[in-house]
Protein backbone atom coordinates (compact mmCIF):
# COMPACT_ATOMS: atom_id res chain seq x y z
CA UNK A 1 140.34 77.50 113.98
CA UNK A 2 136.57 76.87 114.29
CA UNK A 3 134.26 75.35 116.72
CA UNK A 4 130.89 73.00 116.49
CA UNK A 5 128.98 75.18 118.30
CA UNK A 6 128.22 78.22 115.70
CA UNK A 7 129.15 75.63 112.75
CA UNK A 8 132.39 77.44 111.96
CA UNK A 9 135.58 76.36 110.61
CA UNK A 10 135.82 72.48 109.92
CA UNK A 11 134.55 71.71 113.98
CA UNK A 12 138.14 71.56 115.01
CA UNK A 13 139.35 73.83 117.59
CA UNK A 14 142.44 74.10 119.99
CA UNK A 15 142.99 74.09 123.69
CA UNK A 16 140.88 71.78 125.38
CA UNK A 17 138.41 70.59 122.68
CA UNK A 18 136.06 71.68 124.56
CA UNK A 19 134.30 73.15 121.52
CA UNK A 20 134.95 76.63 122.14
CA UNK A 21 133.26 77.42 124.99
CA UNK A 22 136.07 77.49 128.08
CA UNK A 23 138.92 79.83 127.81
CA UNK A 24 140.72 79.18 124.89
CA UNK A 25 137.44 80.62 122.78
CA UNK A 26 137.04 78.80 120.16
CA UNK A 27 135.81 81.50 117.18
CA UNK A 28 134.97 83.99 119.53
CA UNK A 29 131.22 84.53 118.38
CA UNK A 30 129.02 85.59 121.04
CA UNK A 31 131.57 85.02 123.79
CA UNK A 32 130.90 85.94 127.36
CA UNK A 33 133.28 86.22 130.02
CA UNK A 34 131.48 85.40 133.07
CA UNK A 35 133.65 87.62 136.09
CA UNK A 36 131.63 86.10 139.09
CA UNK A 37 132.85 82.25 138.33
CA UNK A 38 135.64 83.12 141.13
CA UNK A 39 133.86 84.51 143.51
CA UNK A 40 132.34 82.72 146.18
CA UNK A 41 128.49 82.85 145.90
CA UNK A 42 125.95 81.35 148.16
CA UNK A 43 125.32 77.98 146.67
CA UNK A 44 121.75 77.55 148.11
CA UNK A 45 120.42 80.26 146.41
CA UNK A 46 121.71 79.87 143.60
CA UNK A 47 120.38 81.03 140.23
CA UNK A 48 118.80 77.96 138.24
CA UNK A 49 118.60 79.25 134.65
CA UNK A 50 120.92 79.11 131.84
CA UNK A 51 121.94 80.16 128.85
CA UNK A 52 122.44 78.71 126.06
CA UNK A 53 123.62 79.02 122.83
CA UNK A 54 122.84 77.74 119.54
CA UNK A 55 124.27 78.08 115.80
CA UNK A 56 125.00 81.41 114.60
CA UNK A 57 125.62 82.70 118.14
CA UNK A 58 121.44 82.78 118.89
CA UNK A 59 120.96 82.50 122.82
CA UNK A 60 117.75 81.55 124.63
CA UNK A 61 117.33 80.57 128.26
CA UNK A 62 116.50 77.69 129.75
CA UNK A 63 115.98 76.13 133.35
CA UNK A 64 117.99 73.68 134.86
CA UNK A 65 115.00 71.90 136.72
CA UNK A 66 117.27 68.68 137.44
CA UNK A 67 119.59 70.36 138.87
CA UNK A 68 122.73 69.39 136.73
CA UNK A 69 126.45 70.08 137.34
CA UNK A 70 126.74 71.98 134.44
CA UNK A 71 130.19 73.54 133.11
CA UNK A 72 130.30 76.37 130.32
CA UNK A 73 130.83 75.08 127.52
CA UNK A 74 128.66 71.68 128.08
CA UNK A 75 126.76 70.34 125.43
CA UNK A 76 122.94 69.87 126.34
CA UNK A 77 119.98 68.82 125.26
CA UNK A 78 116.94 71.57 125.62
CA UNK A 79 113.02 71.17 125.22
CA UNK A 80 111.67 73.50 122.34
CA UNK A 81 108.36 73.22 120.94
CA UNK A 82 107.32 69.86 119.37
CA UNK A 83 110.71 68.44 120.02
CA UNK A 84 114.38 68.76 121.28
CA UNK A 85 117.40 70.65 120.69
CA UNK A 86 121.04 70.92 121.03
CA UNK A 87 123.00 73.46 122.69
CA UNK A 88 125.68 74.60 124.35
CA UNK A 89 126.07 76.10 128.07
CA UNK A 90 127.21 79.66 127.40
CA UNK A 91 126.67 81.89 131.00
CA UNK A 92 124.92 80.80 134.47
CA UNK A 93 124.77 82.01 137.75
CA UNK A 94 124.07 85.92 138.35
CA UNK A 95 125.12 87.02 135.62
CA UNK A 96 121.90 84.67 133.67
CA UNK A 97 119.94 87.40 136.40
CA UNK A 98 121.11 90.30 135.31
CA UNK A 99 120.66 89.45 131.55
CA UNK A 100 117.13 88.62 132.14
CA UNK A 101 116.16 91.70 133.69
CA UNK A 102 118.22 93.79 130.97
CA UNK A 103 116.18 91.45 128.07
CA UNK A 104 112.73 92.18 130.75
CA UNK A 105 112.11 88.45 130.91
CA UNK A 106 110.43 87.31 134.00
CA UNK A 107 110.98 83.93 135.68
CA UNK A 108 108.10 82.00 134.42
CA UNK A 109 106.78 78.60 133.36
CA UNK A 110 107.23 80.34 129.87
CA UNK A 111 111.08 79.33 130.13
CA UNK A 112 111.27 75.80 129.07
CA UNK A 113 113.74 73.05 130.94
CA UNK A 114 116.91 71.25 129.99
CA UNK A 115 116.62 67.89 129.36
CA UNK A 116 120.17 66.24 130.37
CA UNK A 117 123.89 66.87 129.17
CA UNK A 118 124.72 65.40 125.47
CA UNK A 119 125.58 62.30 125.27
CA UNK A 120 127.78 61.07 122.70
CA UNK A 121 125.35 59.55 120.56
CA UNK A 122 123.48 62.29 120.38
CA UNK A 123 126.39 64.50 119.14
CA UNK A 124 126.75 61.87 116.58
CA UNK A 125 123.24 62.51 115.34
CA UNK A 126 123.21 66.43 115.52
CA UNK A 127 126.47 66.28 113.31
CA UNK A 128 124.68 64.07 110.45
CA UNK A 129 121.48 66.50 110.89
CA UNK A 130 123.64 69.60 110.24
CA UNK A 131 125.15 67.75 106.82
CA UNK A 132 122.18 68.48 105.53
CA UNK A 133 122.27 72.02 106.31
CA UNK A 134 124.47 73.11 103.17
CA UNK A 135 122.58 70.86 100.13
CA UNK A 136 119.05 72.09 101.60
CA UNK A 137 120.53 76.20 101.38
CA UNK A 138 121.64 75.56 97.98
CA UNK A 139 118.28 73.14 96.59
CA UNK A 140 116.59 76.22 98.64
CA UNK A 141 117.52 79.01 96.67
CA UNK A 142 117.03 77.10 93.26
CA UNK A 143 113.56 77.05 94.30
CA UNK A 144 113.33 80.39 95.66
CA UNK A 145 114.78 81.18 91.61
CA UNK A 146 112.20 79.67 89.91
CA UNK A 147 109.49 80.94 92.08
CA UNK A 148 110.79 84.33 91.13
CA UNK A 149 110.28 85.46 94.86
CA UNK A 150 112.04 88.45 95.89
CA UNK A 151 114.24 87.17 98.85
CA UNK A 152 117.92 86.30 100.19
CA UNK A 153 118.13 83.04 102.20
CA UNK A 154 121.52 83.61 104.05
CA UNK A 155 121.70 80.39 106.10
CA UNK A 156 119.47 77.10 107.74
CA UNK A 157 119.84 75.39 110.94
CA UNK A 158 117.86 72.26 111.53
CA UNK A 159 117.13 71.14 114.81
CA UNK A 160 118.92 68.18 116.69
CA UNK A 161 115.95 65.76 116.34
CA UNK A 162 115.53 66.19 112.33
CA UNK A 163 112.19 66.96 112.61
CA UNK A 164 112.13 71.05 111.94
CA UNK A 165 114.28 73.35 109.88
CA UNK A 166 114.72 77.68 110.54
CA UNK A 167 115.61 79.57 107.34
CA UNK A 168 116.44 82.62 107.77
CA UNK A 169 116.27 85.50 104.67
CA UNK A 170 116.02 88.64 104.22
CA UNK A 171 113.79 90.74 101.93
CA UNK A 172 113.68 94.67 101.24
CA UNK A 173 109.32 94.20 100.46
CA UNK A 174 106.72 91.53 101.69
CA UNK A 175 107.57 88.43 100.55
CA UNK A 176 104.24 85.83 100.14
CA UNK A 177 106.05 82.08 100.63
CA UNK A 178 103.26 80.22 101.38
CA UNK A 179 104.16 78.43 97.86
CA UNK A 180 107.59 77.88 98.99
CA UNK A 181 106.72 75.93 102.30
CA UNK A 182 104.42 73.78 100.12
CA UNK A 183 107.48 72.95 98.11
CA UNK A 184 110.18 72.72 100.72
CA UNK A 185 108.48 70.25 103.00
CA UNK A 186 107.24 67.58 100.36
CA UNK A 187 110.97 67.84 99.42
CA UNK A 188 112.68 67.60 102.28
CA UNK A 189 110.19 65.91 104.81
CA UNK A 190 110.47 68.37 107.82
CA UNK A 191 108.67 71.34 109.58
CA UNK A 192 109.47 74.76 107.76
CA UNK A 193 110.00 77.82 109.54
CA UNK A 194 110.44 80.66 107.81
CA UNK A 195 112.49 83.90 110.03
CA UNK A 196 113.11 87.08 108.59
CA UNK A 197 116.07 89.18 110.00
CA UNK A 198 117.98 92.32 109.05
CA UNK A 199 120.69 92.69 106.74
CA UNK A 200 122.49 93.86 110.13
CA UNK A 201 121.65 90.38 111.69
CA UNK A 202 122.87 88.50 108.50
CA UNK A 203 126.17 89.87 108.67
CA UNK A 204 125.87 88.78 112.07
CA UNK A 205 125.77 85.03 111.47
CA UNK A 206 127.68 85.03 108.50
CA UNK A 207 130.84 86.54 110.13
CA UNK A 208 133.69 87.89 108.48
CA UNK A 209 136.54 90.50 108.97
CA UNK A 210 135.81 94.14 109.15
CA UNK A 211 137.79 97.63 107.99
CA UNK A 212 139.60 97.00 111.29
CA UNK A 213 140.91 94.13 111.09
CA UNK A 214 139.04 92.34 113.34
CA UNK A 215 136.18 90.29 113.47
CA UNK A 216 132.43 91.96 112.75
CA UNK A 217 131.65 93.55 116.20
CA UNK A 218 127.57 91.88 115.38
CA UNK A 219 129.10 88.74 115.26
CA UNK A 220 131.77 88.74 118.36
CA UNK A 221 129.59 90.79 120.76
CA UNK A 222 127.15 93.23 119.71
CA UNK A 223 123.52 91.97 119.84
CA UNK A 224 121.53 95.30 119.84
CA UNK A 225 121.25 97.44 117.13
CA UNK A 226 120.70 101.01 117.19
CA UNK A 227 119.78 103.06 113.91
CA UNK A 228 122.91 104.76 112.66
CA UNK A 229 122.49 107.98 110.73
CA UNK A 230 124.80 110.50 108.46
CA UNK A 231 125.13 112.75 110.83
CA UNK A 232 126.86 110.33 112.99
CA UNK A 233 129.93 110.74 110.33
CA UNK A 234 129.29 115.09 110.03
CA UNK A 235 129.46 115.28 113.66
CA UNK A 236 133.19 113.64 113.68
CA UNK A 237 134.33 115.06 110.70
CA UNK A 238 134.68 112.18 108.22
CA UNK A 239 133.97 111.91 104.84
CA UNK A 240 130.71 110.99 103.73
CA UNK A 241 132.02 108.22 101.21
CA UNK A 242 129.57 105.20 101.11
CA UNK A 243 132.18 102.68 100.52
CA UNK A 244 134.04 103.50 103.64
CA UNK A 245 131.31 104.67 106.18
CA UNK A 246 129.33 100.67 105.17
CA UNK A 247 129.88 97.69 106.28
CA UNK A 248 129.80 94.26 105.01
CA UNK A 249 125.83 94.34 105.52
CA UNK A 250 125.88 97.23 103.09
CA UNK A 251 124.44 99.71 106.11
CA UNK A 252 126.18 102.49 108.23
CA UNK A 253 128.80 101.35 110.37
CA UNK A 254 127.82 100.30 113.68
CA UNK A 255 131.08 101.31 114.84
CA UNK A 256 130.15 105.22 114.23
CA UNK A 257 128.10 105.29 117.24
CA UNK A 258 130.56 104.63 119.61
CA UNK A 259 132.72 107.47 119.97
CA UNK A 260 129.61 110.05 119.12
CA UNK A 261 128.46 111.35 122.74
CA UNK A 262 132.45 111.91 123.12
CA UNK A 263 132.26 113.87 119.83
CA UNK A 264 129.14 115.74 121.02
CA UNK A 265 130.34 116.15 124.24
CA UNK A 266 133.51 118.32 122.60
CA UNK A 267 132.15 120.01 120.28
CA UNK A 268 129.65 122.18 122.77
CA UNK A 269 132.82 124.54 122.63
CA UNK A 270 133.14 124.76 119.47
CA UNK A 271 131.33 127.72 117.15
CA UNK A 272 129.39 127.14 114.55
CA UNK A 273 130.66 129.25 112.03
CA UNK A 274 128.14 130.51 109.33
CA UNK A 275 130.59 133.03 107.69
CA UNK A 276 134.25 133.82 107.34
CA UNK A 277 136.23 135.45 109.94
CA UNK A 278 137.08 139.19 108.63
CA UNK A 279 140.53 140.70 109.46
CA UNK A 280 142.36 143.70 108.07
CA UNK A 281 144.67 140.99 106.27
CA UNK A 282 141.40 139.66 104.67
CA UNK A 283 138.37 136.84 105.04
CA UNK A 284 139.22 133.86 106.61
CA UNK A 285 137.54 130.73 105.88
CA UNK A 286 137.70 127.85 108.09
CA UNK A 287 139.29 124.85 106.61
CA UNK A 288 139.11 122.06 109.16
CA UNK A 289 138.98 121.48 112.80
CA UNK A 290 140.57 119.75 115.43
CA UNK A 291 137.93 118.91 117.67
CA UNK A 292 139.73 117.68 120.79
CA UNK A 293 142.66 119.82 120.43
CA UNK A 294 140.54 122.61 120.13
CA UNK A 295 142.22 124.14 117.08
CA UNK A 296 140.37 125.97 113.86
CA UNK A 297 142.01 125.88 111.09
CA UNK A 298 141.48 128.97 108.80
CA UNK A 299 143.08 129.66 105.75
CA UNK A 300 143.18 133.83 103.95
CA UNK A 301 141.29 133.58 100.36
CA UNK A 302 144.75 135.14 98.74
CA UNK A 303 146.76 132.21 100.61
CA UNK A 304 147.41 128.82 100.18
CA UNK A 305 148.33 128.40 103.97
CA UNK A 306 146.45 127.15 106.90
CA UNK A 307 146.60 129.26 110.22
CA UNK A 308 145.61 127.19 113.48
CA UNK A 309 143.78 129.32 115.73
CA UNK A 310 142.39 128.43 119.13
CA UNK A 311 138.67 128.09 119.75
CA UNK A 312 139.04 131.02 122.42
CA UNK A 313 140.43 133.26 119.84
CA UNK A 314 138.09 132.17 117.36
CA UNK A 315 134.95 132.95 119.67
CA UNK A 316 136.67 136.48 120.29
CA UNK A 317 136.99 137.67 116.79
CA UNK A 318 133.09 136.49 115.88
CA UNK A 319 132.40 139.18 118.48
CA UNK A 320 134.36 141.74 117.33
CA UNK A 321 132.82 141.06 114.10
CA UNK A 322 129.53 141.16 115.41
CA UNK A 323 130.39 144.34 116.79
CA UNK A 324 131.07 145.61 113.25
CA UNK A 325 135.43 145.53 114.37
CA UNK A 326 138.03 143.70 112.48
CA UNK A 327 141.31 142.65 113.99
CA UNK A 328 144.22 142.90 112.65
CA UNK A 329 145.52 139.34 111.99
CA UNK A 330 144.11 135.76 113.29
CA UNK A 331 146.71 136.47 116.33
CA UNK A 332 145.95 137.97 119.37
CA UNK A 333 148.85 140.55 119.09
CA UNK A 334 147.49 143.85 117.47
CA UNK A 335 150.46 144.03 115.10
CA UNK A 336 150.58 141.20 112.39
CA UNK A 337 153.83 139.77 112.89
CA UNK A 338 155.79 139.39 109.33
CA UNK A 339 157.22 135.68 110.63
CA UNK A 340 153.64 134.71 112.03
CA UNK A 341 153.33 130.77 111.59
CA UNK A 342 156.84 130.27 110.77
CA UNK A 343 157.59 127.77 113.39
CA UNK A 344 155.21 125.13 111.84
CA UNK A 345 156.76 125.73 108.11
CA UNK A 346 159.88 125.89 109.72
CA UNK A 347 160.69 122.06 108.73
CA UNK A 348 159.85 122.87 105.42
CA UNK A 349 161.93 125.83 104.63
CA UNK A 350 164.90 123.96 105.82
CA UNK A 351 164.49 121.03 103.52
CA UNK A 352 163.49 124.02 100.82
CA UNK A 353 167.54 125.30 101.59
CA UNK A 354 169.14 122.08 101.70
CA UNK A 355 168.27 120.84 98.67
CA UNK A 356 169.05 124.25 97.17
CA UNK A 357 172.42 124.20 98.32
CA UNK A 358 172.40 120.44 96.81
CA UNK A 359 171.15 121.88 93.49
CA UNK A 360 173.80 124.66 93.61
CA UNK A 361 176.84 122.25 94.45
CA UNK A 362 175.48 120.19 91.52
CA UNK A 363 175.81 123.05 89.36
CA UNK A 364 179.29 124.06 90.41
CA UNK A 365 180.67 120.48 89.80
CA UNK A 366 178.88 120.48 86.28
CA UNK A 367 180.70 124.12 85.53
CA UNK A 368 183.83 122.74 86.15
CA UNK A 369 183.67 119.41 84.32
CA UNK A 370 182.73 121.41 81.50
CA UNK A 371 185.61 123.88 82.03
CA UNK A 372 187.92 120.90 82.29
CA UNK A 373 186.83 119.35 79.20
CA UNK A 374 186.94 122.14 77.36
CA UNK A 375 190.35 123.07 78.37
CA UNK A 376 191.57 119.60 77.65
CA UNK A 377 189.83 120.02 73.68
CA UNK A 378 191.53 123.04 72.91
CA UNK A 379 195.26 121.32 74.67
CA UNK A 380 194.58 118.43 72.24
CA UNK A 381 194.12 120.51 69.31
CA UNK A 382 197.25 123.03 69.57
């Protein structure tokens, strides 16, 4: 299933063909779910700017100076500078309020003004404009190859009136394509804008699936991104394997900032141990931890077994051995009990004597096949 709107799919989508934007949600990119549409606001005052959105889930905002019934999901034609655009109605109302003051954009003559709704003819003409958009990316980077410039162009959007053209690239150094604009508007007739954007943002309007399962959380919902560092992945004790902690943009995983302040939040309890634990048993070096449970694991440098111990018991013996005192086990009994743990290998010592008492019965049934055949040789040859 894909929609028109972010230039997904083949432009077909299900439901109401209302090209994604009502309930049924078409791809999903950049989706808002506006909660106030049931509620009854005052009509008089109500908010006149909109937002819409473009291809590749880009959203600007726009006033609705004609006062239009406008729907979500309604195709419109916008003013942008030397020309017009085509859009679709994403959020209004309050909620178009509230994500102006979060963005800190003031109510201005700045904003520009929607035209009218679509008409059919022109979402004839915006479909043959964006036919052009995949032969111009590919004619694009065989340029950008034989200038030998050091960039990616990821994707192009031309405006609805055919008279301007936004590629977007990215580029790891400064890129000088004052050559290329030269060359890509004697051979394609239009106004060239060049846009840079992060490898983060590419992702973005690419799309695709992530580790999850689900769709890339830049291109569904998330438009603000926050640096994401390695110690995001110490602090919740993950590996620190490249492949898995990057994403498709070949960066940190948004993702590992979500559950962080819950991961900082627990671990305030739990010590940071610079040392091993010393017992009359032996040194104990912590093997993992179970941050939530609040559980240490600890294992004896003669043992191959883990011991759970409780972060309260932990914090007591690092002050007995700051005290220069050693306890006499990982419990918190004085005596070291001979069966200590034996309830979590408990599983495993059964299976250990069934499949000994397999083994054995094996054996016995062997024994006296071989008994009987043996028996049955020296019958045959008296």
């Amino acid at each position: 299933m894909g929609c028109s709107t972010c230039n997904s799919g083949g432009g077909e989508v299900a439901g109401c063909n209302n090209n994604g934007g009502c309930l049924t949600g078409g791809c999903n990119k950049m989706n808002v779910f506006d909660w106030l549409s049931n509620m009854d606001l005052p009509v008089i005052d109500k908010f006149n700017i909109v937002e819409v959105r473009f291809k590749g889930g880009r959203k600007e905002f726009f006033k609705n100076a004609e006062g239009l019934d406008l729907t979500t999901g309604d195709a419109v034609v916008v003013d942008v500078p030397n020309g017009h655009h085509l859009g679709h109605v994403s959020l209004q109302g309050e909620l178009v309020r509230l994500q102006m003051q979060k963005k800190k954009l003031k109510d201005d003559e700045e904003i520009r003004k929607i035209y009218r709704i679509a008409h059919h003819k022109d979402l004839e003409k915006y479909e043959e404009v964006k036919k052009r958009e995949l032969p111009t990316l590919y004619r694009t980077r065989e340029i950008i190859q034989n200038l030998k410039l050091g960039m990616k162009l990821s994707d192009i959007e031309y405006q609805a009136d055919n008279s301007k053209a936004t590629f977007y690239y990215s580029a790891d150094d400064r890129v000088d394509f004052r050559e290329l604009i030269k060359v890509l508007a004697s051979e394609f007739k239009i106004r060239v804008e060049m846009r840079q954007i992060s490898l983060r943002q590419e992702a973005g309007r690419l799309g695709g699936i992530g580790s999850c399962g689900r769709e890339l959380c830049c291109s569904t919902w998330l438009s603000d991104f926050k640096s994401v560092s390695t110690s995001a992945a110490r602090y919740q004790n993950l590996s620190l394997n490249p492949s898995k902690l990057s994403g498709q943009c070949g960066r940190l995983k948004c993702c590992l900032n979500y559950e962080l302040e819950t991961y900082m939040d627990a671990l305030k309890d739990i010590p940071d141990l610079e040392k091993p634990l010393v017992t009359e048993k032996g040194r104990a070096k912590l093997q993992k931890t179970d941050i939530f449970r609040k559980i240490m694991w600890f294992g004896y440098d003669d043992e191959n077994a883990w011991h759970p111990i409780p972060v309260t018991r932990v914090n007591e013996i690092i002050s007995l051995n700051e005290k220069g005192q050693k306890p006499v086990s990982l419990l918190e009994n004085d005596v070291p009990d001979k069966n200590e743990f034996s309830s979590l290998n408990s599983d495993l010592e059964r299976m250990d004597k069934k499949y000994k008492q397999k083994t054995g019965q094996k054996k016995k049934r062997r024994k006296k096949r071989r008994n009987f055949r043996n028996n049955k040789n020296q019958g045959n040859s008296n």
